[in-house]
Protein backbone atom coordinates (compact mmCIF):
# COMPACT_ATOMS: atom_id res chain seq x y z
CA UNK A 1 36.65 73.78 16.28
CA UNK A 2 36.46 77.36 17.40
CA UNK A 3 39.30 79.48 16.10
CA UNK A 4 38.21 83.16 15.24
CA UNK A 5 41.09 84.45 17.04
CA UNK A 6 43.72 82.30 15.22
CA UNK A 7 42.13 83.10 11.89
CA UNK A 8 42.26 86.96 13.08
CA UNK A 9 45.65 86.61 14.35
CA UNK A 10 46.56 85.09 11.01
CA UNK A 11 44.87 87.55 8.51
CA UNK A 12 42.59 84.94 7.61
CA UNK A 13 39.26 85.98 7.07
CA UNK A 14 36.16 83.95 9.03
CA UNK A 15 37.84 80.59 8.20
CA UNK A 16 37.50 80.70 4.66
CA UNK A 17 38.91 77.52 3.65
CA UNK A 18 38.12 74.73 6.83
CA UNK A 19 40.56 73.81 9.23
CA UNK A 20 43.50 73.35 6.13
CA UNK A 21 44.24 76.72 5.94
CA UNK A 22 45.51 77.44 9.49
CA UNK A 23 48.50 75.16 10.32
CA UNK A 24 49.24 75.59 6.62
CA UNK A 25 49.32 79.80 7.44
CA UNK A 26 51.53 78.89 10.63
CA UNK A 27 54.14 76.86 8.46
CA UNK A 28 54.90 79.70 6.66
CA UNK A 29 54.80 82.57 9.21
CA UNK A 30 56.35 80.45 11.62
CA UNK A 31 59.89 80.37 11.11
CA UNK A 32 59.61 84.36 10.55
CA UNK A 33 57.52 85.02 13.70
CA UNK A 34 60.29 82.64 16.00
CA UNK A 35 63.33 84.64 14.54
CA UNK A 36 62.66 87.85 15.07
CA UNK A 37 60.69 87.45 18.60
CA UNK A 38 57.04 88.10 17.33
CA UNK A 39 54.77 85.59 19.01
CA UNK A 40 53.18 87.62 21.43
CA UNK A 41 50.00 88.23 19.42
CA UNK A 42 49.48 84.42 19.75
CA UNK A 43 49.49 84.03 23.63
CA UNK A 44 45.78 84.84 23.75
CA UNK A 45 45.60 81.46 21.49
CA UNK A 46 47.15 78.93 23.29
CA UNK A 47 44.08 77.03 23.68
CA UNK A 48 43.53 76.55 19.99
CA UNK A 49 46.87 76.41 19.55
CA UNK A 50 47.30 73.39 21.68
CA UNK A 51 45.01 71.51 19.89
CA UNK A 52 46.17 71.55 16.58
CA UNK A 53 48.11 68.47 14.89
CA UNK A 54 51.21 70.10 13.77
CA UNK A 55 52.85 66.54 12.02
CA UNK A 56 54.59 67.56 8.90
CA UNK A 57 54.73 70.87 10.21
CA UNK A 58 58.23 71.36 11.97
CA UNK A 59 57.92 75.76 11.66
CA UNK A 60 54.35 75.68 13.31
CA UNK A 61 55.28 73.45 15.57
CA UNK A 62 58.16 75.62 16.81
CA UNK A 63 55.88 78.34 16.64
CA UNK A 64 53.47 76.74 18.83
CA UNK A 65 56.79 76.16 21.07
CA UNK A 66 57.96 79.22 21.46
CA UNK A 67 54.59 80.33 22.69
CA UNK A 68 53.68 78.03 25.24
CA UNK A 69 57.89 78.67 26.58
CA UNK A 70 57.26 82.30 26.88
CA UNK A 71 53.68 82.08 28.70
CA UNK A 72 55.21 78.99 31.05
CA UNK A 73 52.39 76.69 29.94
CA UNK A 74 52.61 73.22 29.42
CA UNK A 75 56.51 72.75 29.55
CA UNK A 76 56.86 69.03 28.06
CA UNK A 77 54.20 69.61 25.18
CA UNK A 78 56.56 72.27 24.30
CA UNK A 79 59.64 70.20 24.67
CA UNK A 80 58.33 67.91 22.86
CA UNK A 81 57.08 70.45 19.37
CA UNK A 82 60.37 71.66 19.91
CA UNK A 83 62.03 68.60 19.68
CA UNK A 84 60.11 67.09 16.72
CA UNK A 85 60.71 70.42 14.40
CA UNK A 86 64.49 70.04 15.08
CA UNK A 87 64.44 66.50 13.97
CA UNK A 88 62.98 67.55 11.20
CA UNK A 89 65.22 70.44 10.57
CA UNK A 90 68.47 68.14 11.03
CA UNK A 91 66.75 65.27 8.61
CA UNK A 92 66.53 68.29 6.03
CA UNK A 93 69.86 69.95 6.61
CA UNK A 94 68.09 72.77 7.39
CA UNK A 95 70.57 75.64 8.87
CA UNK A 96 68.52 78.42 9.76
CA UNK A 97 65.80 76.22 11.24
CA UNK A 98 67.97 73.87 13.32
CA UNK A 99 69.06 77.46 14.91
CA UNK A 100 65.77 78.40 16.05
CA UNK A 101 65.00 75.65 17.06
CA UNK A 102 68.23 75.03 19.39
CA UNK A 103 67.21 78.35 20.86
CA UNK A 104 63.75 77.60 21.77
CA UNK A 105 65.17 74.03 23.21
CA UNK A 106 67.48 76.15 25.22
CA UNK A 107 65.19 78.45 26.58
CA UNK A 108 62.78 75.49 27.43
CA UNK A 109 65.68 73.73 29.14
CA UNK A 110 66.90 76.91 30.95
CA UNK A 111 63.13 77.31 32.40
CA UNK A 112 63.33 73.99 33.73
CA UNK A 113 66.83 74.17 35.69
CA UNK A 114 68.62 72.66 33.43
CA UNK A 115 71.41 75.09 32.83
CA UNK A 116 74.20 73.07 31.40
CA UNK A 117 71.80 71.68 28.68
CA UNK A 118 70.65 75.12 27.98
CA UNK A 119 73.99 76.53 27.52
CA UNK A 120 74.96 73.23 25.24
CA UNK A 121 71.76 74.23 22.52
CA UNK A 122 72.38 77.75 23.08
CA UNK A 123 76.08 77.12 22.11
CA UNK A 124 74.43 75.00 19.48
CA UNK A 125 72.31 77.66 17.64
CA UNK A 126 75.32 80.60 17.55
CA UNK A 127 77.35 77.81 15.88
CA UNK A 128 74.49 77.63 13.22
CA UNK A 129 74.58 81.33 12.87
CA UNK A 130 70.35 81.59 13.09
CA UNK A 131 69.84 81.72 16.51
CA UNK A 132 65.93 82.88 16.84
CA UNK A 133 67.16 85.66 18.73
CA UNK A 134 70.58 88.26 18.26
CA UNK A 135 73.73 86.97 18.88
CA UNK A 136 74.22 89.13 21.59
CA UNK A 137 71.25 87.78 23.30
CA UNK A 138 72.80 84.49 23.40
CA UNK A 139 76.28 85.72 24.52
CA UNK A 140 74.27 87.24 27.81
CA UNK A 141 72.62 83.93 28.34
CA UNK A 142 75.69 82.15 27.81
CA UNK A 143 77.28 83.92 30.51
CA UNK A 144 74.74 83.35 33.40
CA UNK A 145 74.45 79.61 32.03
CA UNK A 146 78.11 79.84 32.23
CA UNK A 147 78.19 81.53 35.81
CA UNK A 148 75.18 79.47 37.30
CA UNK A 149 77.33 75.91 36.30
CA UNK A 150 80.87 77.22 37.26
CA UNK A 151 79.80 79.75 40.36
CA UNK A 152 83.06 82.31 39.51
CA UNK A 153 82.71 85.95 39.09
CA UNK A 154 86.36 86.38 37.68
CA UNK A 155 85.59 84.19 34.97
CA UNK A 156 82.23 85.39 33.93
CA UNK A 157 83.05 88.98 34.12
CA UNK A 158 84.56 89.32 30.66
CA UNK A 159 82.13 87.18 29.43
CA UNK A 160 79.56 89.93 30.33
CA UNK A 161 81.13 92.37 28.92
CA UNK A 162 81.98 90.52 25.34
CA UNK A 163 78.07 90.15 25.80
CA UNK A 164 77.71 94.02 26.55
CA UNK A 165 79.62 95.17 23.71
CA UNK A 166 77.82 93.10 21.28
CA UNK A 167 74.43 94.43 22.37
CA UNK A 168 75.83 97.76 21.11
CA UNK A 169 76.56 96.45 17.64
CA UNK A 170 73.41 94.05 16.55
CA UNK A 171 71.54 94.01 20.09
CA UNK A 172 68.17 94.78 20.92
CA UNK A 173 67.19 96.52 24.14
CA UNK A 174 65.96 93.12 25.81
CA UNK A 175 69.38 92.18 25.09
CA UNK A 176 70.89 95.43 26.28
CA UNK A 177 68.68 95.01 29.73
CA UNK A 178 69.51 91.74 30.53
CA UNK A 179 73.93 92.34 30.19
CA UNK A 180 73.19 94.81 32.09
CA UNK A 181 71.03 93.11 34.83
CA UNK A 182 73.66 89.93 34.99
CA UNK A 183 76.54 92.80 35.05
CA UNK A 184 75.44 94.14 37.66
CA UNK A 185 74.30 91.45 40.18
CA UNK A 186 77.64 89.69 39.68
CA UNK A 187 79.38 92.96 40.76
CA UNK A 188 77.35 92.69 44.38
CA UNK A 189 79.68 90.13 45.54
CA UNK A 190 82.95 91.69 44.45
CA UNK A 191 81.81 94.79 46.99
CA UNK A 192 82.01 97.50 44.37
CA UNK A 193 78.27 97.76 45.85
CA UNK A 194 77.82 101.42 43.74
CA UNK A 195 79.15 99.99 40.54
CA UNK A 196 76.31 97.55 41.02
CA UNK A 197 73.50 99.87 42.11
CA UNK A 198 74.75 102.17 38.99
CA UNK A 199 74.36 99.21 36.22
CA UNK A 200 71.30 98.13 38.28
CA UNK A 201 69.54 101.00 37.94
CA UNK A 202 70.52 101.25 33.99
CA UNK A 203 69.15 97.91 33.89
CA UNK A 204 65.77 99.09 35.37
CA UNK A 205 65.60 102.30 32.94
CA UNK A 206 66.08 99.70 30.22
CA UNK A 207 63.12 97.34 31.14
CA UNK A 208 61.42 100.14 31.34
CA UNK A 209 61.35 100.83 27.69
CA UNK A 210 60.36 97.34 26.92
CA UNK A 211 57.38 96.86 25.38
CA UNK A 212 56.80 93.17 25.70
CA UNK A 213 56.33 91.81 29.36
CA UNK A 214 57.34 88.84 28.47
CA UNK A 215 60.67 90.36 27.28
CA UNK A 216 60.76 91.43 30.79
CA UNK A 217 60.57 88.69 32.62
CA UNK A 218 63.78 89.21 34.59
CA UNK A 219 62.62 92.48 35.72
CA UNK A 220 62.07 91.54 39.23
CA UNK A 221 65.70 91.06 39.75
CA UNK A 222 66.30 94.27 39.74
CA UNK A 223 64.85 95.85 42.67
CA UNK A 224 66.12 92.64 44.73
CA UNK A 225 69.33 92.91 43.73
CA UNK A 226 68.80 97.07 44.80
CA UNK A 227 67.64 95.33 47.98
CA UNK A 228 70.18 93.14 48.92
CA UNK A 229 72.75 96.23 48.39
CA UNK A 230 70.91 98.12 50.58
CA UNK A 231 70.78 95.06 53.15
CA UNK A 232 74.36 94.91 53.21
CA UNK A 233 75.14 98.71 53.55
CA UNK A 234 72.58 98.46 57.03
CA UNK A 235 69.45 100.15 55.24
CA UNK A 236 66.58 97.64 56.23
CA UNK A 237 63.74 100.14 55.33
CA UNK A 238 64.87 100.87 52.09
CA UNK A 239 65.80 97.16 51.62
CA UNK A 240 62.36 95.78 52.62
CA UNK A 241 60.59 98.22 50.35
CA UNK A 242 62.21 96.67 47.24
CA UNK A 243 61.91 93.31 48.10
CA UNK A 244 57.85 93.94 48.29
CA UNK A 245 58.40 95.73 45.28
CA UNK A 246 60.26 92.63 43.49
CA UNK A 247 57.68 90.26 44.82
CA UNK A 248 54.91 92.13 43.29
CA UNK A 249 56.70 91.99 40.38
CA UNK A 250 56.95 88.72 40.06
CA UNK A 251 53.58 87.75 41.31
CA UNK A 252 51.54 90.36 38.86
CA UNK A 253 53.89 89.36 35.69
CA UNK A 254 53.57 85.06 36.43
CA UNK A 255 56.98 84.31 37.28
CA UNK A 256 56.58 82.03 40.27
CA UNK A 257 60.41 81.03 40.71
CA UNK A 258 61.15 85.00 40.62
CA UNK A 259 58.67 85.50 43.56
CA UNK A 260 59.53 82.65 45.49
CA UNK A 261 63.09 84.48 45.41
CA UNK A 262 61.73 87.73 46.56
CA UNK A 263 59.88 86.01 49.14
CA UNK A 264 63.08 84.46 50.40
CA UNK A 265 64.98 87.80 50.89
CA UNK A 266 63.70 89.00 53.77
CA UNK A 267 64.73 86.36 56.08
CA UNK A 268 67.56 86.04 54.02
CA UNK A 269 69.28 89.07 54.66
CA UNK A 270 67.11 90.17 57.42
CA UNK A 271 66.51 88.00 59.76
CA UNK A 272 68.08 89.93 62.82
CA UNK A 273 65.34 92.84 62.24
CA UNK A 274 62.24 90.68 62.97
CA UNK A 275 63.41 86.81 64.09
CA UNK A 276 59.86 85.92 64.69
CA UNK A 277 58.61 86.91 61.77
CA UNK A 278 61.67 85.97 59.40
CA UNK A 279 61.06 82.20 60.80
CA UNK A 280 57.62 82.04 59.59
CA UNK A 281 58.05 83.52 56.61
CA UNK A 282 61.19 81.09 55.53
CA UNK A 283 59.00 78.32 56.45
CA UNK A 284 56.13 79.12 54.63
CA UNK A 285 58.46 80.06 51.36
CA UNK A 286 60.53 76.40 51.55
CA UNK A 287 56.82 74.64 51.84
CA UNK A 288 55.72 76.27 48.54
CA UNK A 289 59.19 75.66 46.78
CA UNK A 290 58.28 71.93 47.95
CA UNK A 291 54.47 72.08 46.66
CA UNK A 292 55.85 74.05 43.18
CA UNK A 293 58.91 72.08 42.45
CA UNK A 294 60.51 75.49 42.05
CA UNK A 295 63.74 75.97 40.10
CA UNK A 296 67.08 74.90 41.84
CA UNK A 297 68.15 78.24 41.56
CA UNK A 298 65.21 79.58 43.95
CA UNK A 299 64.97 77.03 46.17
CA UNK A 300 68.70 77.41 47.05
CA UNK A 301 67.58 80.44 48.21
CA UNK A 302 64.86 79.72 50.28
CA UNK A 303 66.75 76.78 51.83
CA UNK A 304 69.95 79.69 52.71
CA UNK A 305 67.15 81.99 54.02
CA UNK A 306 65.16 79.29 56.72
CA UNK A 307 68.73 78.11 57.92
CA UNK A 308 69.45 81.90 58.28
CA UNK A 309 66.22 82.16 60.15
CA UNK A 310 66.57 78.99 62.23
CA UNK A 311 69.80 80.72 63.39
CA UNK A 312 68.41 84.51 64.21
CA UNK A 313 66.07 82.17 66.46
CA UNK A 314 68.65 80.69 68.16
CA UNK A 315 67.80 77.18 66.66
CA UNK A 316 71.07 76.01 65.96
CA UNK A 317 70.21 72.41 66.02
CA UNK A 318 67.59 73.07 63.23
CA UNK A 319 69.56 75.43 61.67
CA UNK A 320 72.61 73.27 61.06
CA UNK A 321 70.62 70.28 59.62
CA UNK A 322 68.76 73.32 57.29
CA UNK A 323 72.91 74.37 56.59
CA UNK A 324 73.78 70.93 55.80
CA UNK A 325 70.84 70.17 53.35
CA UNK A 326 71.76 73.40 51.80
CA UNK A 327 75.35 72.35 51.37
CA UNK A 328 74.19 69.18 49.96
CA UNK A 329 72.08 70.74 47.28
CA UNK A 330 73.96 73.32 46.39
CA UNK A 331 74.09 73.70 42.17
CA UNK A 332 77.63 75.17 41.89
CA UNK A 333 81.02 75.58 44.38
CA UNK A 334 80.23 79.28 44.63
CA UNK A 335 76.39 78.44 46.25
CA UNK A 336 78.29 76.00 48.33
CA UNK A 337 80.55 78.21 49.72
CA UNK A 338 77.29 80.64 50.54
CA UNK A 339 75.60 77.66 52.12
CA UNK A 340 78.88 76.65 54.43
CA UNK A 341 79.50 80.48 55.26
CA UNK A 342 75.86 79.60 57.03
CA UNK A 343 77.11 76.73 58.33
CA UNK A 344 80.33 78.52 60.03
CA UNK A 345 78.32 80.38 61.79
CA UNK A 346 75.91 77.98 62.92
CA UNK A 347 78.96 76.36 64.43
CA UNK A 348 80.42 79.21 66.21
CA UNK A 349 77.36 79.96 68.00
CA UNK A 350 77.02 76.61 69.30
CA UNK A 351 80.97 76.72 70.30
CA UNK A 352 81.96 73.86 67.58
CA UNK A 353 84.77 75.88 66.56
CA UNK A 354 86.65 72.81 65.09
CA UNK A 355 83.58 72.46 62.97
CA UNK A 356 83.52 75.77 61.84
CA UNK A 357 86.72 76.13 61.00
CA UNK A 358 86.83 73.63 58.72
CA UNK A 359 83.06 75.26 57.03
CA UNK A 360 84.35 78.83 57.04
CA UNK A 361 88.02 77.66 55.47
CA UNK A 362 86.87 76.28 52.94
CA UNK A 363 83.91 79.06 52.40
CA UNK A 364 86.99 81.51 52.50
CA UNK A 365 88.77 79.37 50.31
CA UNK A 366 86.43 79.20 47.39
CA UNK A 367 85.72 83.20 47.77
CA UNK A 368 88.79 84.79 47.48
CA UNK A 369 90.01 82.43 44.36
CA UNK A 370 86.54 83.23 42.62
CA UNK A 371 86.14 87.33 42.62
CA UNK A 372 83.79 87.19 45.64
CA UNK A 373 85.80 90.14 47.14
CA UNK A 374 82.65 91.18 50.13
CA UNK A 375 81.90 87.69 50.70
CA UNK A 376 86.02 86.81 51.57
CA UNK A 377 86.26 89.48 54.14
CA UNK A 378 83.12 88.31 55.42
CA UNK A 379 84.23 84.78 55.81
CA UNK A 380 87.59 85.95 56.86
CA UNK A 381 86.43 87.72 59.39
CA UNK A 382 84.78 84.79 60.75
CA UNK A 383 87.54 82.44 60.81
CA UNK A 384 89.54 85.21 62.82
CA UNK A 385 86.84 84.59 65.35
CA UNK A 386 87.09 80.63 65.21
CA UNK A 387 90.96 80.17 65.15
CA UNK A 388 92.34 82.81 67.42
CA UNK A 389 95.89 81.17 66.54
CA UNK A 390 95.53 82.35 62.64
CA UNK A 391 93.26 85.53 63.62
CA UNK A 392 96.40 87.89 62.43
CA UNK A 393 96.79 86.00 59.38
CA UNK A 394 93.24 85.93 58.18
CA UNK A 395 92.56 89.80 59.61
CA UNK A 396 95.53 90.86 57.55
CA UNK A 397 94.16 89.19 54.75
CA UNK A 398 90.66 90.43 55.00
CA UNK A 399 92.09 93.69 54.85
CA UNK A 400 94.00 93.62 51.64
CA UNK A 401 90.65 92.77 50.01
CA UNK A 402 88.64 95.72 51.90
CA UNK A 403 87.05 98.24 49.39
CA UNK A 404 86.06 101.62 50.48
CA UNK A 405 82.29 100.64 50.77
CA UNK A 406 80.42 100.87 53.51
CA UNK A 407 79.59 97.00 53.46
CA UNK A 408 82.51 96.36 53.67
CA UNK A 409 82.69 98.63 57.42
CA UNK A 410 79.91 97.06 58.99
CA UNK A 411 81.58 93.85 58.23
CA UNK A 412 84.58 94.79 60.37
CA UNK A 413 82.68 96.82 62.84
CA UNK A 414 81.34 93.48 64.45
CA UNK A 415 84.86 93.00 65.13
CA UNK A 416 85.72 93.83 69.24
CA UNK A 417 87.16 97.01 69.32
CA UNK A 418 90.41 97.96 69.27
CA UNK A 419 91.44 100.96 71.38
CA UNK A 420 94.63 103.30 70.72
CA UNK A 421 95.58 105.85 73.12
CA UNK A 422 98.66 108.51 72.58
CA UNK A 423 100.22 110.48 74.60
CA UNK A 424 103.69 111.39 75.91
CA UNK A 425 106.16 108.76 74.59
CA UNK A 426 105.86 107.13 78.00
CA UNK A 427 102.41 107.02 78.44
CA UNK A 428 100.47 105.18 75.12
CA UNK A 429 97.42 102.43 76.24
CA UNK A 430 96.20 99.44 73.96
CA UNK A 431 93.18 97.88 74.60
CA UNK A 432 91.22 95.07 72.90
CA UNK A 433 87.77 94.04 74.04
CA UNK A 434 88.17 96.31 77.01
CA UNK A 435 91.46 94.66 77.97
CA UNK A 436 94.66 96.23 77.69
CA UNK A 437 97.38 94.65 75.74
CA UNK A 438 100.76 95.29 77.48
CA UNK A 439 103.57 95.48 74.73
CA UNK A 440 106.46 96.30 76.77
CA UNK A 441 108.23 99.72 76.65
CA UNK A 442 109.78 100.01 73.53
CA UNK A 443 107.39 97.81 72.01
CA UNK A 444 104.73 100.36 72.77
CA UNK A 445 106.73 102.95 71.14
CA UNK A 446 107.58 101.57 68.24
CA UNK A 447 103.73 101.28 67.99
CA UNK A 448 103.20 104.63 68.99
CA UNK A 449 105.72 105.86 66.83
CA UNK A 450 104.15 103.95 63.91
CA UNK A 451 100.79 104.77 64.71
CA UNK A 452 101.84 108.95 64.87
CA UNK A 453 102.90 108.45 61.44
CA UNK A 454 100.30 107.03 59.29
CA UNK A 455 100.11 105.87 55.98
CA UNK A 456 103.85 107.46 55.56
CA UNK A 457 105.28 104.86 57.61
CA UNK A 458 108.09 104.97 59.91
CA UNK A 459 111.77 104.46 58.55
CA UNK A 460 113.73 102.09 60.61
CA UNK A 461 116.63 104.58 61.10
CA UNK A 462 113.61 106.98 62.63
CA UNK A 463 113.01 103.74 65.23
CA UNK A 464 116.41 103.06 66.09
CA UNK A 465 116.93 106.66 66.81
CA UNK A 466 114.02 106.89 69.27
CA UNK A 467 114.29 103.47 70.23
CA UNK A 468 118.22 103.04 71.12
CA UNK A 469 119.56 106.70 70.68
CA UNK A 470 122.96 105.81 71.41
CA UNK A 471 123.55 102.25 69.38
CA UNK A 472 125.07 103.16 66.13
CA UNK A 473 125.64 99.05 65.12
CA UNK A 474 122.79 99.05 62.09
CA UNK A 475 123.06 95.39 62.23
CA UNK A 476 122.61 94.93 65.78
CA UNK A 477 119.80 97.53 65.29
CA UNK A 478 118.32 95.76 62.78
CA UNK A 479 118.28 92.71 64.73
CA UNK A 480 116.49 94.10 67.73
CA UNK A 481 113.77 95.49 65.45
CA UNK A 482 113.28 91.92 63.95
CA UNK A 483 112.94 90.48 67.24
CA UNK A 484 111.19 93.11 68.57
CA UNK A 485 108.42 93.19 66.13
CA UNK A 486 107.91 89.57 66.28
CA UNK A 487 107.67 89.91 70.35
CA UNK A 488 104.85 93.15 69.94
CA UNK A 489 102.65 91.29 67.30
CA UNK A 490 102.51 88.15 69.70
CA UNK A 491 101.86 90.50 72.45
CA UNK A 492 99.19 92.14 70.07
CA UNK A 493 97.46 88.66 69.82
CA UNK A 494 94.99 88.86 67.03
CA UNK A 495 95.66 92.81 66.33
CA UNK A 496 99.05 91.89 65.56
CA UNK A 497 98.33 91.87 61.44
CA UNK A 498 98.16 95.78 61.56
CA UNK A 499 102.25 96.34 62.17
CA UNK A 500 103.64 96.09 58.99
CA UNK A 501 106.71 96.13 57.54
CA UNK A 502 107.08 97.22 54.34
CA UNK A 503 110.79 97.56 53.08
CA UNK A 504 112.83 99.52 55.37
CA UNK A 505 109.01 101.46 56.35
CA UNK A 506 106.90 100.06 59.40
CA UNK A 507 103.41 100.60 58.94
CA UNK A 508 100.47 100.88 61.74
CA UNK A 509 96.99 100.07 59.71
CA UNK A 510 94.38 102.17 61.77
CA UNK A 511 91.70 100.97 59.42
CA UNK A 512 88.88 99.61 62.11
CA UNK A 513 90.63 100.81 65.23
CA UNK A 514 89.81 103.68 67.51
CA UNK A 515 92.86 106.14 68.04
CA UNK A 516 92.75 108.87 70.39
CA UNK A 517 95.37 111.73 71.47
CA UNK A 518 95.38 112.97 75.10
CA UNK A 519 96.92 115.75 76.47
């Protein structure tokens, strides 16, 4: 059997000593080599390591493990070497080798979609305090096990940054990329969109300094989670360029699951700039997730990205059966909620507003009571459009989770405008959609009123006093404001969210609505 480059790789000179001296050479650099990470010099080996019978040798057998996991080859012989050295370790009561080997199981398991069992051996090896790799490795995996089964950004958060702050004490800079990386794409959602791009881009300087590609295999996420920010602030150009840029990636550094995600971007958050094109390409992408038995992970999000497609095409009937396989598959209540958002909207543009109601409630639902800040307003904003009856409601909600981003204003641009014109106290216009609103006379002075004030408010002795100059009852006063706001936010229809009353202050909230000031 042919193994210079083992023998080399071992220090062992010409293979002096048969075929004896080799798995007896792994044995004992084995356990070393899987602790502290150093395996790569072995990839070039695989083929001799494959063929080796590593019986009665649980630390080579890891070894041999640990190298096929990290160059994605041959997923159940690994599985199975992994397996065999733990049994071996447990049947020994052998600490520090039971937690490498619980590591290397959960890494296997993780590459294979199964993210609860890699989170249970992963969970397994910091409890035997020998994990193969720093416990602040770990804690980061643990966390985007943790967020990948549960699908909650307010619950992971703190996780990441317990993970974080151990990668300052005892982490290494693979560790220190990849809290970083996870920080920052579970930020997108919340809409703190330059929070993200800032520990996005740390995450990139980071990989940058690793040395190891296969340390870096999460690279790619990085410029498609740069993307997607810049798909959501309205930059397409800028957006498309790092999608390529994660795809290649991906493709030059073997990650096939990584690429079929970059692939599924463009449609996915672009579909509107090229319909056409977006179609074929989702079509294409779900047809190799098929042929590859990708990850769950990635084909949820080439599944989102054709019924995304289907829908920029105007095939709704497509599109919704695309939706509801996408609902149906979805791995966690967070993905779900993505997949019915789709689904929502797929239903409004065929007029099944009942339908869509119900998709976008409980989309909205499942947002705002996970952290998903950008993806509430956006669902919000939606249901405004299906239930006309709730619109103020769900506007006035969507507004009290607004951030200053400008995501967040191209959400609420799609809105129809709204149109405030002041002038003389007798002469103020309100129009929505190019209709005007008619609130009455002193209902369209206490707007105008409100409105002339701002953020400051108006006090409701100021109203009275322009409203009813010469009534000094304060209850009756009081009375007639009640009733009087209640009549101008009906008359308001689904404006009517943005007069407030705040204490004894009435607020007009201008945010997303045109006011002018004529002579």
């Amino acid at each position: 059997m042919a193994r210079g480059r083992l023998w080399l790789t071992l220090g062992l000179e010409g293979g002096e000593g048969g075929e004896g001296p080799v798995e007896d050479v792994l044995e004992k650099q084995g356990r070393q080599r899987v602790l502290v990470g150093d395996v790569d010099e072995f990839l070039p080996c695989i083929d001799d390591l494959v063929t080796l019978d590593l019986v009665g040798y649980p630390n080579a057998a890891l070894l041999v493990a640990r190298v096929l996991q990290r160059s994605l080859r041959s997923p159940e012989h690994a599985l199975g070497l992994a397996s065999s050295a733990h049994e071996t370790f447990a049947a020994a009561g052998d600490v520090e080798g039971l937690g490498a080997a619980e590591t290397v199981l959960g890494d296997l398991a993780w590459q294979r979609g199964n993210v609860a069992g890699a989170d249970t051996h992963w969970s397994a090896a910091m409890g035997h305090e020998a994990a193969g790799s720093s416990s602040a490795g770990l804690l980061t995996l643990r966390a985007a096990a943790d967020f990948l089964t549960i699908g909650d950004v307010d619950r992971s958060m703190p996780r990441v940054h317990e993970a974080y702050a151990a990668t300052v004490l005892d982490g290494t800079e693979v560790d220190e990329a990849m809290a970083t990386l996870l920080g920052g794409l579970l930020v997108m959602d919340t809409g703190d969109l330059d929070r993200a791009s800032d520990a996005l881009q740390r995450a990139n300087d980071l990989f940058r300094e690793i040395r190891s590609e296969p340390d870096a295999a999460m690279w790619p996420l990085v410029p498609l989670g740069l993307g997607e920010v810049a798909a959501r602030r309205g930059e397409p150009i800028e957006a498309r360029t790092l999608f390529d840029q994660g795809l290649e990636m991906a493709t030059r550094m073997g990650r096939p699951g990584l690429a079929i995600a970059a692939r599924a971007m463009v449609p996915l958050h672009l579909s509107g700039e090229d319909p056409v094109g977006a179609l074929a390409q989702a079509t294409e992408i779900v047809a190799v997730a098929d042929d590859r038995d990708a990850h769950w992970f990635a084909r949820q999000l080439a599944d989102r990205a054709l019924a995304e497609a289907y829908l920029a095409n105007g095939e709704f009937d497509a599109a919704a059966c695309q939706a509801s396989n996408c609902v149906a598959r979805a791995g966690n209540p967070l993905l779900r909620a993505k997949c019915l958002m789709i689904a929502g909207r797929i239903d409004l543009a065929r007029d099944n507003t009942a339908n869509a109601v119900v998709a976008l409630n409980e989309a909205a639902t499942t947002f705002l009571s996970r952290g998903t800040s950008l993806r509430a307003v956006e669902a919000l904003l939606a249901l405004a459009t299906a239930d006309p009856e709730r619109a103020p409601e769900y506007l006035g909600l969507a507004f009290d989770r607004t951030g200053p981003d400008v995501a967040f204003q191209r959400l609420w641009a799609q809105r129809p405008p709204f149109l405030v014109t002041l002038g003389p106290a007798d002469d103020c216009r309100f129009n929505l959609d190019h209709q005007e609103l008619r609130l009455g006379d002193k209902g369209e002075q206490l707007v105008a009123e409100a409105v002339r004030r701002g953020e400051a408010g108006l006090h409701w002795e100021q109203a009275a006093a322009a409203l009813w100059p010469e009534d000094t009852n304060h209850d009756r006063i009081k009375s007639r404001l009640t009733s009087l706001t209640s009549l101008v936010r009906g008359r308001l229809g689904s404006e009517g969210w943005r007069l407030r009353r705040d204490g004894p202050l009435f607020v007009f909230v201008a945010f997303g609505a045109q006011i002018a000031t004529k002579p």
